[in-house]
PDB file of N, CA and C in Angstrom:
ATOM      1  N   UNK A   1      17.365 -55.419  -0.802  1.00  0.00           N
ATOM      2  CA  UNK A   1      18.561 -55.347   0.009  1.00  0.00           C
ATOM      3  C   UNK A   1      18.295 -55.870   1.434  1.00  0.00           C
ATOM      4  N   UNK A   2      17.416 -55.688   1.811  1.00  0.00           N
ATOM      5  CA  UNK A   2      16.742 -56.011   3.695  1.00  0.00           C
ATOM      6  C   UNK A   2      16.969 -57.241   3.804  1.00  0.00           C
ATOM      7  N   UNK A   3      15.974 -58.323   2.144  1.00  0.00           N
ATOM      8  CA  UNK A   3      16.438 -59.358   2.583  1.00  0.00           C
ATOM      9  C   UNK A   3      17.717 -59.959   2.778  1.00  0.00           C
ATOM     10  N   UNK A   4      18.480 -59.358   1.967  1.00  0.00           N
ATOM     11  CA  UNK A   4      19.798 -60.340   1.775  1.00  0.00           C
ATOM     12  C   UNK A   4      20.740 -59.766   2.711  1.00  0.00           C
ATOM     13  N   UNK A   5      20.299 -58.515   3.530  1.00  0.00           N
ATOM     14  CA  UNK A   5      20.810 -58.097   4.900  1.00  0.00           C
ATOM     15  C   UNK A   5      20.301 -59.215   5.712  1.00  0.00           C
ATOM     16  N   UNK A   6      19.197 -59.603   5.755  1.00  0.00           N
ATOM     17  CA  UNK A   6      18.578 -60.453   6.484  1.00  0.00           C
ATOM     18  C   UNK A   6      19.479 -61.440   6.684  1.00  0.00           C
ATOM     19  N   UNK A   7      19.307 -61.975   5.360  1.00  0.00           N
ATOM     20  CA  UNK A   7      19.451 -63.465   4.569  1.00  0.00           C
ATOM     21  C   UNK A   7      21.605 -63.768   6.094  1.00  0.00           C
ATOM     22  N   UNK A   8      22.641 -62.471   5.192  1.00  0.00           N
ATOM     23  CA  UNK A   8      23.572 -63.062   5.660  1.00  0.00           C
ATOM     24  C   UNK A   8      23.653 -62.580   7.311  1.00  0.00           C
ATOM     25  N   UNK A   9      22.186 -61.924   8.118  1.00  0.00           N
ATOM     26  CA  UNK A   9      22.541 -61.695   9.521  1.00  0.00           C
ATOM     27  C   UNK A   9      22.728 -63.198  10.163  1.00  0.00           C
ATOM     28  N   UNK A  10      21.589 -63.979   9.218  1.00  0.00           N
ATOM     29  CA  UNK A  10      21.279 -65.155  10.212  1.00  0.00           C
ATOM     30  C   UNK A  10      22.418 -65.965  10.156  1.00  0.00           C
ATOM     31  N   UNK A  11      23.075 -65.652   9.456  1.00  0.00           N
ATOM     32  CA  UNK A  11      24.700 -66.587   9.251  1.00  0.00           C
ATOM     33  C   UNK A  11      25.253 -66.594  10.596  1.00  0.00           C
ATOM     34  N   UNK A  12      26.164 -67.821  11.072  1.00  0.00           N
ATOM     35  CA  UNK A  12      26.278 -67.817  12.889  1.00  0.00           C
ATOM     36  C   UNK A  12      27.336 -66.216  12.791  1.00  0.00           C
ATOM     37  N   UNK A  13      28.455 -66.310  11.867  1.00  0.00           N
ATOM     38  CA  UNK A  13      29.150 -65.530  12.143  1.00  0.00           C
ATOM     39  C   UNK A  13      29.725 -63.900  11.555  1.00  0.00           C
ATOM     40  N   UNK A  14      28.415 -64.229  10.658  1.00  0.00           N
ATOM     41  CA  UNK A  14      28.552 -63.260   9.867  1.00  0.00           C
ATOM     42  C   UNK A  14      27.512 -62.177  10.662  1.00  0.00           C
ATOM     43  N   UNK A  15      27.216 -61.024  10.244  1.00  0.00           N
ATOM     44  CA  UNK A  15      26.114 -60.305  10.532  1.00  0.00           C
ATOM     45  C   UNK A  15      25.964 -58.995  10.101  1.00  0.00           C
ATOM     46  N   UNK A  16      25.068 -58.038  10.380  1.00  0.00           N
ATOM     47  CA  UNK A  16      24.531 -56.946   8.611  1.00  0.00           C
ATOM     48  C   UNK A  16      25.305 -56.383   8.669  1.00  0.00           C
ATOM     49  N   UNK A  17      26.475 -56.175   9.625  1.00  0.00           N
ATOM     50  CA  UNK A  17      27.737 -55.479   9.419  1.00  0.00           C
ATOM     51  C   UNK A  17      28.617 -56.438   7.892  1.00  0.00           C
ATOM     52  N   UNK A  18      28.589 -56.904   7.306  1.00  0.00           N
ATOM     53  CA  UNK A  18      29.319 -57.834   6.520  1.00  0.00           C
ATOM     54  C   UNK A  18      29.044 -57.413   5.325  1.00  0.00           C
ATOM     55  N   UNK A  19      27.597 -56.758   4.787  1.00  0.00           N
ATOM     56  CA  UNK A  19      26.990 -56.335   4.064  1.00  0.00           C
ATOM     57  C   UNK A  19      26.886 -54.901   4.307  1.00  0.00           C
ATOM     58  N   UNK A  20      26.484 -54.384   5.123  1.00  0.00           N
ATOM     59  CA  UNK A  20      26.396 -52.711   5.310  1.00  0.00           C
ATOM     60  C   UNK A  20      27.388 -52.383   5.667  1.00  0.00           C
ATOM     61  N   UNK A  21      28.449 -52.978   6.213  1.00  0.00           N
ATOM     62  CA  UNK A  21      29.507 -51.581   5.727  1.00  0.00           C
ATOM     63  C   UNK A  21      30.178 -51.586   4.453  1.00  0.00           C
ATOM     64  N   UNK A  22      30.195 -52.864   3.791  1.00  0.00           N
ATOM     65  CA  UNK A  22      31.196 -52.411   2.336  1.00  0.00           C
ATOM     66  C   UNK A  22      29.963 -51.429   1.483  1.00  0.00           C
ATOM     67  N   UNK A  23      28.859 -51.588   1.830  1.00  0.00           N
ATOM     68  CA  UNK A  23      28.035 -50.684   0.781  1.00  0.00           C
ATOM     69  C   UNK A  23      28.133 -49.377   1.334  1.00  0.00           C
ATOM     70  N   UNK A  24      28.522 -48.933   2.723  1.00  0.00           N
ATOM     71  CA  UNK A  24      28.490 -47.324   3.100  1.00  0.00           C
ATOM     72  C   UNK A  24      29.521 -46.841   2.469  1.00  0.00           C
ATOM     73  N   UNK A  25      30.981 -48.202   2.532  1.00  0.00           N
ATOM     74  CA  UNK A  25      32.422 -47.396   2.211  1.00  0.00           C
ATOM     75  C   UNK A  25      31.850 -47.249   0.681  1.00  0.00           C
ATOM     76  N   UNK A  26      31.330 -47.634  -0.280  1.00  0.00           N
ATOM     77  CA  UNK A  26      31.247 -48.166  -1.825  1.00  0.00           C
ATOM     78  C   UNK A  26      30.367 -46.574  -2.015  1.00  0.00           C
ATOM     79  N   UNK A  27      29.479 -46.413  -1.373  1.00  0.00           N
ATOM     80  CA  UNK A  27      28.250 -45.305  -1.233  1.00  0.00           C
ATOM     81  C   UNK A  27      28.962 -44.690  -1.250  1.00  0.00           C
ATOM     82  N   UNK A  28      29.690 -44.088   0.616  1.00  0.00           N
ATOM     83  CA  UNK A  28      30.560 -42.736   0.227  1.00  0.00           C
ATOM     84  C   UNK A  28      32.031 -42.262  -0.877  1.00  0.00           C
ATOM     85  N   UNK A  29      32.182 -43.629  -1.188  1.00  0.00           N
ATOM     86  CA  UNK A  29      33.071 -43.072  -1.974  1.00  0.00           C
ATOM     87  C   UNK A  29      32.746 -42.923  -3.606  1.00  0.00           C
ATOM     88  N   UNK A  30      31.175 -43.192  -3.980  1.00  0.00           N
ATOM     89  CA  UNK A  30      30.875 -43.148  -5.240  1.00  0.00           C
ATOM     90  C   UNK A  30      30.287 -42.062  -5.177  1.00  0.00           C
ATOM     91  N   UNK A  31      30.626 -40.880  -3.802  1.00  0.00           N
ATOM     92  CA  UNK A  31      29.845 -39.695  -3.931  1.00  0.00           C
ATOM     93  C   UNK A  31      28.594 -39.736  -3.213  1.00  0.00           C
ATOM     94  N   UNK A  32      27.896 -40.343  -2.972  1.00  0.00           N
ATOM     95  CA  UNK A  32      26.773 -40.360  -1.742  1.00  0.00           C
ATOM     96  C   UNK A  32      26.789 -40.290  -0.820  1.00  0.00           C
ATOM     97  N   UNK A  33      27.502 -39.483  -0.417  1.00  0.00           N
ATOM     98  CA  UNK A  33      27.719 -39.381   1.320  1.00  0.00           C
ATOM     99  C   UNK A  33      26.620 -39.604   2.114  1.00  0.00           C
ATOM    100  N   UNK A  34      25.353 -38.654   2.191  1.00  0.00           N
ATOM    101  CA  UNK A  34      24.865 -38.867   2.805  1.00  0.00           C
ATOM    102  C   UNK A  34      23.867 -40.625   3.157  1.00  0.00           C
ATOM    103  N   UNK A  35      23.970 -41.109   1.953  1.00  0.00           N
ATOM    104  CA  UNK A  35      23.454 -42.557   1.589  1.00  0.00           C
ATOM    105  C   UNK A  35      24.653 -43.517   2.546  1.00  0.00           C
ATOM    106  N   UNK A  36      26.010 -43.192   2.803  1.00  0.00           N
ATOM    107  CA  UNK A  36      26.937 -44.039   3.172  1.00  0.00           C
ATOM    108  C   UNK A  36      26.712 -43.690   5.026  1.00  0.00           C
ATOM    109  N   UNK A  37      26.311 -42.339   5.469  1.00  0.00           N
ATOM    110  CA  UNK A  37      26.365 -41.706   6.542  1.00  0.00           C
ATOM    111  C   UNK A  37      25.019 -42.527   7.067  1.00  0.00           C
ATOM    112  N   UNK A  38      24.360 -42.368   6.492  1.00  0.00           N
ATOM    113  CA  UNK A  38      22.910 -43.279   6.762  1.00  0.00           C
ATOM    114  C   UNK A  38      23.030 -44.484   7.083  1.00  0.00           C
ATOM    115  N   UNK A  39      23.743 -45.205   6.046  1.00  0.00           N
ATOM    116  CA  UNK A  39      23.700 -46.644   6.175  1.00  0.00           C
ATOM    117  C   UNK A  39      24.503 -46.974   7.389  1.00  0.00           C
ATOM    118  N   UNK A  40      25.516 -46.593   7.509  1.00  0.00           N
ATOM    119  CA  UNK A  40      26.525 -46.528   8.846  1.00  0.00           C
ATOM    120  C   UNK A  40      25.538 -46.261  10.288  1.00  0.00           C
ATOM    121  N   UNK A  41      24.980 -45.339  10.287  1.00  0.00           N
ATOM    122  CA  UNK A  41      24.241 -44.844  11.961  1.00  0.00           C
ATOM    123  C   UNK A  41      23.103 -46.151  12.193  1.00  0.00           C
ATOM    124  N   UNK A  42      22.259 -46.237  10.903  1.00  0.00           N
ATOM    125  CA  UNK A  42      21.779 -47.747  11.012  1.00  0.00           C
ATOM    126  C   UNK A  42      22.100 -49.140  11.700  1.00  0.00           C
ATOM    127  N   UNK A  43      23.394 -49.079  10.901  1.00  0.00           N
ATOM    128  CA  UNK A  43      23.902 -50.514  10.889  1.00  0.00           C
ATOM    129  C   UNK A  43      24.832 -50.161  12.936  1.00  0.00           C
ATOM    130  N   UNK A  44      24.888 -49.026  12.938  1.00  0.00           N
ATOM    131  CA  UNK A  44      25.475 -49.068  14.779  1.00  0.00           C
ATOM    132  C   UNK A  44      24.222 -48.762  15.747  1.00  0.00           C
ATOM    133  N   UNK A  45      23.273 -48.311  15.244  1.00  0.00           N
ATOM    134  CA  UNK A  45      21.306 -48.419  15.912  1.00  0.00           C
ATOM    135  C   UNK A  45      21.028 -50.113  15.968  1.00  0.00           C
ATOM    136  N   UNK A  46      21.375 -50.693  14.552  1.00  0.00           N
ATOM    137  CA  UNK A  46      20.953 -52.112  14.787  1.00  0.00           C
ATOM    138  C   UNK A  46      22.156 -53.057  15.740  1.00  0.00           C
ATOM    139  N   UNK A  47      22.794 -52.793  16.038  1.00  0.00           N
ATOM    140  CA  UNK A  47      23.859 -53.584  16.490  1.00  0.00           C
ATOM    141  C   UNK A  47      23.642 -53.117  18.041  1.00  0.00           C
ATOM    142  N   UNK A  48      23.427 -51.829  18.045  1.00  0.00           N
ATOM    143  CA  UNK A  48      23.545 -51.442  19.457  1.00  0.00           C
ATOM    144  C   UNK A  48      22.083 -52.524  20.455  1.00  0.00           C
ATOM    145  N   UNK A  49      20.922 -52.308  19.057  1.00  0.00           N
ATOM    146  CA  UNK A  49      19.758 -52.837  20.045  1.00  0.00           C
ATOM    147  C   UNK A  49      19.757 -54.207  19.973  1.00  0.00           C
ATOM    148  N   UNK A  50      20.643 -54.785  18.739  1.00  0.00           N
ATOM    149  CA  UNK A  50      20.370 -56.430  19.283  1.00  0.00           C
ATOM    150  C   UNK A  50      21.318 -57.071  20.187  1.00  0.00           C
ATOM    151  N   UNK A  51      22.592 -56.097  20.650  1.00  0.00           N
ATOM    152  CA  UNK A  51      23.417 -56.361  21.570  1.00  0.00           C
ATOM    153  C   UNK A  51      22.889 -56.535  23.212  1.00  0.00           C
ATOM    154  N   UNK A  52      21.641 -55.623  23.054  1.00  0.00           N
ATOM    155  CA  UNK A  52      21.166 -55.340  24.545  1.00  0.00           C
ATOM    156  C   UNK A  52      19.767 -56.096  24.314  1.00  0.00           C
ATOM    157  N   UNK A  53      19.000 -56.090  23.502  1.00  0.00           N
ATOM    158  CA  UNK A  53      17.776 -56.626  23.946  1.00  0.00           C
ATOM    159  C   UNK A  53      17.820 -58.352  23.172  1.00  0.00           C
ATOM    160  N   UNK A  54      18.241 -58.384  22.466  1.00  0.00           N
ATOM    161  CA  UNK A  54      18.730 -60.208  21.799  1.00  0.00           C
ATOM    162  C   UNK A  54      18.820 -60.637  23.434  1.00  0.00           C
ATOM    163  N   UNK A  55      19.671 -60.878  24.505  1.00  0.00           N
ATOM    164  CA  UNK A  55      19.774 -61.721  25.919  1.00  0.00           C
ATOM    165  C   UNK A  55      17.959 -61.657  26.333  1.00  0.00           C
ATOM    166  N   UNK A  56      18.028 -60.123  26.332  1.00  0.00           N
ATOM    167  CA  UNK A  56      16.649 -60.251  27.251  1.00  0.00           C
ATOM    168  C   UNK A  56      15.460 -61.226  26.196  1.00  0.00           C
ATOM    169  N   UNK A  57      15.500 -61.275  25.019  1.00  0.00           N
ATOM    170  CA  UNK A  57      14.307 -61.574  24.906  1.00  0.00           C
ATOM    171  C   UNK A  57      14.336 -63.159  24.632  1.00  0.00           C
ATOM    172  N   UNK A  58      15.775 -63.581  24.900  1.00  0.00           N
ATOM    173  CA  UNK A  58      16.039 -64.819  24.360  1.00  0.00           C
ATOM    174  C   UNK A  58      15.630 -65.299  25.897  1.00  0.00           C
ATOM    175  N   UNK A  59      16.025 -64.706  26.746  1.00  0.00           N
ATOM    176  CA  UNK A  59      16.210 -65.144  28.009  1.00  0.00           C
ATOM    177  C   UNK A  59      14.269 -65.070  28.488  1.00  0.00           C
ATOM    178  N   UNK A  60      13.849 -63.922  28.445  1.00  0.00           N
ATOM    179  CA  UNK A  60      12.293 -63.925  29.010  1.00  0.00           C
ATOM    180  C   UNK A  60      11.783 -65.001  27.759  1.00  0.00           C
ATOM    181  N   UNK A  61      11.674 -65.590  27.274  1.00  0.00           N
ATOM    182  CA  UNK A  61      11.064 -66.834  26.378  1.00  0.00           C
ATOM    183  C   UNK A  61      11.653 -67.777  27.113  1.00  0.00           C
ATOM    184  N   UNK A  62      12.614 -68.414  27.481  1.00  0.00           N
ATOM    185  CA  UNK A  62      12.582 -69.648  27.969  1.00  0.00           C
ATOM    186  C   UNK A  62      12.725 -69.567  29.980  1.00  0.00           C
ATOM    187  N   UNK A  63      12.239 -68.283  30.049  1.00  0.00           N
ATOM    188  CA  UNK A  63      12.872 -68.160  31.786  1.00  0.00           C
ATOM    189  C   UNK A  63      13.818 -68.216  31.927  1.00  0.00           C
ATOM    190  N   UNK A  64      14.900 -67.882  31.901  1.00  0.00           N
ATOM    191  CA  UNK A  64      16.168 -68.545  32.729  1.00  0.00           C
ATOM    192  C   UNK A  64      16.659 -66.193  32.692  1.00  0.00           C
ATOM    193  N   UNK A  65      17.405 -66.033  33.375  1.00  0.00           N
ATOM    194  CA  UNK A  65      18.218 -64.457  33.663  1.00  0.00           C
ATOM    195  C   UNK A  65      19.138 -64.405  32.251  1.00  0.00           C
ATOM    196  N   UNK A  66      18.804 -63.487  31.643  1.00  0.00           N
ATOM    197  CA  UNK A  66      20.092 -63.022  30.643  1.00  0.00           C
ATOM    198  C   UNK A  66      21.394 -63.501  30.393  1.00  0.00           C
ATOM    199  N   UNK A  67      22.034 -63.018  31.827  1.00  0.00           N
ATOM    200  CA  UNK A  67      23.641 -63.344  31.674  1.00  0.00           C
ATOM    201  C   UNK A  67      23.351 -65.342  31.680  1.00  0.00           C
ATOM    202  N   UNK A  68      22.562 -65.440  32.240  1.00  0.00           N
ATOM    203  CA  UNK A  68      22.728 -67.368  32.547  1.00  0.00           C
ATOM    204  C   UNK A  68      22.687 -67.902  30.962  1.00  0.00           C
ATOM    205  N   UNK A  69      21.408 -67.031  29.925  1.00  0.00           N
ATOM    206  CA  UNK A  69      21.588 -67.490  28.446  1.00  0.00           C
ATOM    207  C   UNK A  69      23.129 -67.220  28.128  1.00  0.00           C
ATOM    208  N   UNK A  70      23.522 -65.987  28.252  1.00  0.00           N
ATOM    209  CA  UNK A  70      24.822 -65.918  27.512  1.00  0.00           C
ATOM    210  C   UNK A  70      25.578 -66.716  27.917  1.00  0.00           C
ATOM    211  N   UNK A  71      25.795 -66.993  28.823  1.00  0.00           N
ATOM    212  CA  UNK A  71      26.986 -67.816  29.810  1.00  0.00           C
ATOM    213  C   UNK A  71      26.660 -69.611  28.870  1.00  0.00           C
ATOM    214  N   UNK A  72      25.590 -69.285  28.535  1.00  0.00           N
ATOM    215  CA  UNK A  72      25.085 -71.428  28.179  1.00  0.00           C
ATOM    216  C   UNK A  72      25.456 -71.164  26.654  1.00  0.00           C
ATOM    217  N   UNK A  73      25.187 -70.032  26.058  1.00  0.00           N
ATOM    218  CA  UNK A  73      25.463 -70.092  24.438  1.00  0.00           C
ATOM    219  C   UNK A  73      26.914 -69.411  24.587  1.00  0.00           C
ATOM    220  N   UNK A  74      27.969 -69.057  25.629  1.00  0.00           N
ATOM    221  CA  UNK A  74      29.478 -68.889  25.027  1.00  0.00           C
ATOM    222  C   UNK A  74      29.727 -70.172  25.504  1.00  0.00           C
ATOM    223  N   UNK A  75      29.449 -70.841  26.221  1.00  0.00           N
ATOM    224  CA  UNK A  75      30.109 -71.934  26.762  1.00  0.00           C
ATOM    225  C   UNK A  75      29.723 -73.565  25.417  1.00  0.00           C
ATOM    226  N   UNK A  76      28.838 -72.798  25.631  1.00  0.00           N
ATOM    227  CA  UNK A  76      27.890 -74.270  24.093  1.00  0.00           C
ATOM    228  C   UNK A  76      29.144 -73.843  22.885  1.00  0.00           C
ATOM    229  N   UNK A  77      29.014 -72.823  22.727  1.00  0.00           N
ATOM    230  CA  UNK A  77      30.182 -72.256  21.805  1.00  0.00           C
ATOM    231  C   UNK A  77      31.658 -72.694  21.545  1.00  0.00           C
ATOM    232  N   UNK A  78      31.962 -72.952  22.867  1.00  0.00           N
ATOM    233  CA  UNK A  78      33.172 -72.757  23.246  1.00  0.00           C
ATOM    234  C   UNK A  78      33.962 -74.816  23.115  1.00  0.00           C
ATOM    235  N   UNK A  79      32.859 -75.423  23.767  1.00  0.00           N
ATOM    236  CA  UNK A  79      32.385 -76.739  23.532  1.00  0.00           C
ATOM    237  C   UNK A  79      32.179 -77.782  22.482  1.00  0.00           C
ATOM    238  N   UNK A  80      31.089 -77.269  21.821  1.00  0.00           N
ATOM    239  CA  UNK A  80      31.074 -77.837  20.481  1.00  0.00           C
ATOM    240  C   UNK A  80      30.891 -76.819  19.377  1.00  0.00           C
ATOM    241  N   UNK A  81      31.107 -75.226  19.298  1.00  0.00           N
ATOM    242  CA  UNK A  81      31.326 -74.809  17.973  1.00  0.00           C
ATOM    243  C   UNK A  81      29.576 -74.188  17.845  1.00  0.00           C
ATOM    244  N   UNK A  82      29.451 -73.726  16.875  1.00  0.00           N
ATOM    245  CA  UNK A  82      28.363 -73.109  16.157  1.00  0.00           C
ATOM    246  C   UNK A  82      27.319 -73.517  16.589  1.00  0.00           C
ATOM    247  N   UNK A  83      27.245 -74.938  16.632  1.00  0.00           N
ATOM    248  CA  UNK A  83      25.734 -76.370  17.057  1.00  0.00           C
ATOM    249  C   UNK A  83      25.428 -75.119  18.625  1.00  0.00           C
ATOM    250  N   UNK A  84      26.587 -75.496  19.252  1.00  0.00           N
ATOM    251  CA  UNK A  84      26.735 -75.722  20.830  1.00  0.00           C
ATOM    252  C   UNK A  84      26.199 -73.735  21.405  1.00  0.00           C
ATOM    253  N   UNK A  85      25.937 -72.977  20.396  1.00  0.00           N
ATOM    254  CA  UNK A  85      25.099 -71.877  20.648  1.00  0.00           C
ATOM    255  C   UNK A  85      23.737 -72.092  21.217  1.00  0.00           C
ATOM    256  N   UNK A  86      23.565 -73.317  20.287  1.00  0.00           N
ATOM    257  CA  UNK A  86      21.737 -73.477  20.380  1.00  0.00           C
ATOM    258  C   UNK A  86      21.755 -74.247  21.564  1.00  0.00           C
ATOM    259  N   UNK A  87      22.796 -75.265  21.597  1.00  0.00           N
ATOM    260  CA  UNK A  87      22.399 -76.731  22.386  1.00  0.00           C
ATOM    261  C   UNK A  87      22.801 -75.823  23.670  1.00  0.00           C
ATOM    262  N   UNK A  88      23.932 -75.040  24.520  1.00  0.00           N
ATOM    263  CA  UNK A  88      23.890 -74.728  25.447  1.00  0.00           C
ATOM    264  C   UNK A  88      22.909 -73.890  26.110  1.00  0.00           C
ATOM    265  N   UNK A  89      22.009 -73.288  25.446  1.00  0.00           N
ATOM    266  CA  UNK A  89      20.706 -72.850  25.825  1.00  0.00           C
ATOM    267  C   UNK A  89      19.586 -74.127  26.277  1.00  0.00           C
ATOM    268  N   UNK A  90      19.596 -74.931  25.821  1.00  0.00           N
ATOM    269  CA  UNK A  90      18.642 -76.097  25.566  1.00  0.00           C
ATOM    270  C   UNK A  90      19.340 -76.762  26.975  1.00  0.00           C
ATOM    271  N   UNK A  91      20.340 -77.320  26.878  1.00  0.00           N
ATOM    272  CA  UNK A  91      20.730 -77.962  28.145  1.00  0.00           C
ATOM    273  C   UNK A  91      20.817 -77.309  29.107  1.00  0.00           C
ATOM    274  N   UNK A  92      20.958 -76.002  29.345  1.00  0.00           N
ATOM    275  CA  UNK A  92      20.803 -74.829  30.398  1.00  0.00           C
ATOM    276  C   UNK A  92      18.835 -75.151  31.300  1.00  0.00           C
ATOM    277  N   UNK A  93      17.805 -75.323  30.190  1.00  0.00           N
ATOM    278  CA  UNK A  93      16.729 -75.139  30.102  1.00  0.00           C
ATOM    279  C   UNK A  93      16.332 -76.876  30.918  1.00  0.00           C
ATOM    280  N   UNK A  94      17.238 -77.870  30.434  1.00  0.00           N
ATOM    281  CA  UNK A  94      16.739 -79.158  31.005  1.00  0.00           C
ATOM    282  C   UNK A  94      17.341 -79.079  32.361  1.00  0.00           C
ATOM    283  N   UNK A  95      18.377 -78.218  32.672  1.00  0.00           N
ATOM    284  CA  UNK A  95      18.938 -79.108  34.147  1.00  0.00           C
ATOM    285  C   UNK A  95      18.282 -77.817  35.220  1.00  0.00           C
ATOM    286  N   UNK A  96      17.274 -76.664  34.210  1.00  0.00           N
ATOM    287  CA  UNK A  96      16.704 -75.828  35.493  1.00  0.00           C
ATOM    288  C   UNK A  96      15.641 -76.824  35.653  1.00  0.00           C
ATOM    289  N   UNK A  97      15.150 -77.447  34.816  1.00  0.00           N
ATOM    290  CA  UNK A  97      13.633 -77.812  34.773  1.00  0.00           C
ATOM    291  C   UNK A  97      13.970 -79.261  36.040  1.00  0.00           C
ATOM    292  N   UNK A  98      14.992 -79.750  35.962  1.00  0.00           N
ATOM    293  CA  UNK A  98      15.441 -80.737  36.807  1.00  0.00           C
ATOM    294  C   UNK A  98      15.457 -80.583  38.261  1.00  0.00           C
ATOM    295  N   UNK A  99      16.263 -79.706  38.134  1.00  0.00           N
ATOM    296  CA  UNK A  99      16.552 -79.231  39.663  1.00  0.00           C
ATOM    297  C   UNK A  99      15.458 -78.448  40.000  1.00  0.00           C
ATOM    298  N   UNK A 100      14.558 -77.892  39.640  1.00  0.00           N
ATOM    299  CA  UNK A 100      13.425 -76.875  40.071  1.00  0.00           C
ATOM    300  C   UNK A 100      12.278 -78.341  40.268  1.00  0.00           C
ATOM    301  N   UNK A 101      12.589 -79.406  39.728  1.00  0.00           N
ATOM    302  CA  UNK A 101      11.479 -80.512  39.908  1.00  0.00           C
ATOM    303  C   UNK A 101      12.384 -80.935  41.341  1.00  0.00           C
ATOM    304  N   UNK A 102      13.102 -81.645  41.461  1.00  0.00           N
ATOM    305  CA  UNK A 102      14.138 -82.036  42.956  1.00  0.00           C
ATOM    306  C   UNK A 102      13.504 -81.225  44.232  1.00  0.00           C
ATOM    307  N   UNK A 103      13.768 -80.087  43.303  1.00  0.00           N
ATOM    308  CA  UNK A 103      13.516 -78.768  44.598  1.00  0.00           C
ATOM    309  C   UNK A 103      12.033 -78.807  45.020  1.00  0.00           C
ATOM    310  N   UNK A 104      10.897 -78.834  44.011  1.00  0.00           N
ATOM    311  CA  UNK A 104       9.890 -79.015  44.491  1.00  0.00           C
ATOM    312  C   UNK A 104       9.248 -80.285  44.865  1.00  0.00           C
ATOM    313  N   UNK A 105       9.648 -81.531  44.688  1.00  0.00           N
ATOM    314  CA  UNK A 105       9.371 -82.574  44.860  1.00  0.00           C
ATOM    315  C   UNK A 105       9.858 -82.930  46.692  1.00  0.00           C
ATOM    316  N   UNK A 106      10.600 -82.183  47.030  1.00  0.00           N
ATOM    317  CA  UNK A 106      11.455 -82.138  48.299  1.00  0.00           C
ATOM    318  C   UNK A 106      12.444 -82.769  48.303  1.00  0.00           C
ATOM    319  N   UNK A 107      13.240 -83.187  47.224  1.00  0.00           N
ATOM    320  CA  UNK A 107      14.243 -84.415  47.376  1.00  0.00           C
ATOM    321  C   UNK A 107      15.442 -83.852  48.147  1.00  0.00           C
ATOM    322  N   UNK A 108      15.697 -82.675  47.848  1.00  0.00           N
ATOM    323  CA  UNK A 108      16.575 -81.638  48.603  1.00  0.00           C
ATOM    324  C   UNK A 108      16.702 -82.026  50.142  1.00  0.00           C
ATOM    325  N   UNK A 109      15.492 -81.666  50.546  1.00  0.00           N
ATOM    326  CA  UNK A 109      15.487 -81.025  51.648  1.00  0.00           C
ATOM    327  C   UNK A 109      15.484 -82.349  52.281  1.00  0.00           C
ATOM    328  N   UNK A 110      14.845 -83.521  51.603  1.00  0.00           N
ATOM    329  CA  UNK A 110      15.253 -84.498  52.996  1.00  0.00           C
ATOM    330  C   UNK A 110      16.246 -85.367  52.653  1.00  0.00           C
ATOM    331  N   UNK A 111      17.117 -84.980  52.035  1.00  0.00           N
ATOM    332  CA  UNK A 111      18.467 -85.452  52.027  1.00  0.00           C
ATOM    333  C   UNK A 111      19.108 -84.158  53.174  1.00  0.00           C
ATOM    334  N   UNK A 112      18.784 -83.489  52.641  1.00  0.00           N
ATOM    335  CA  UNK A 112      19.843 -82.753  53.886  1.00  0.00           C
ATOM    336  C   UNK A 112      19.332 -82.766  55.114  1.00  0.00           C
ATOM    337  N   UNK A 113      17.934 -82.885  55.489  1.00  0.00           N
ATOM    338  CA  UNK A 113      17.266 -83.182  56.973  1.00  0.00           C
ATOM    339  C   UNK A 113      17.906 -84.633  57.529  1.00  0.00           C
ATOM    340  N   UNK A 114      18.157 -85.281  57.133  1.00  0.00           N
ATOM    341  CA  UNK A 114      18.791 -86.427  57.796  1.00  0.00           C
ATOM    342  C   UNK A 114      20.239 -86.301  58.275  1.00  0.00           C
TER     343      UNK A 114
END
């Protein structure tokens, strides 16, 4: 079962809610309550921690602040669709690496010193 919880989390829009809850409603109502009560506190434990730590850890792997990942994968989203999750992270990642080169190279500063 884990895997194929797995299998449809990684789906862009699907996730183990899609799978764990028709099996809690199916559980408690075939009489297993406590098997349906279980699966339920799970499936809102897993949602709760990849809601909060998914930014941070996406974000401490490539450097950039949390909200700046989310902001590049709703906007990639919003842009080109499903692709534009991944790619607005990625283009987020080239134009820090850009401007943090500008910035240290001094190009900044002696454009504006003149």
């Amino acid at each position: 079962m884990a895997v194929l919880i797995g299998f449809v989390d990684l789906l862009p829009i699907f996730g183990s809610g899609t799978f764990m809850i028709p099996w809690a409603i199916i559980s408690a109502c075939s009489g297993d309550i406590k098997l349906g009560i279980a699966i339920l506190v799970l499936w809102g434990i897993m949602s709760v921690t990849r809601q909060l730590l998914e930014p941070k850890i996406i974000s401490g792997s490539i450097g950039i602040h949390p909200i700046f990942t989310l902001i590049a994968m709703y906007t990639g989203f919003k842009f080109i669709g499903v692709l534009g999750m991944f790619i607005g992270p990625i283009i987020l990642i080239v134009l820090k690496n850009i401007f943090a080169t500008f910035i240290d190279k001094g190009v900044f500063k002696s454009i504006f010193e003149q």
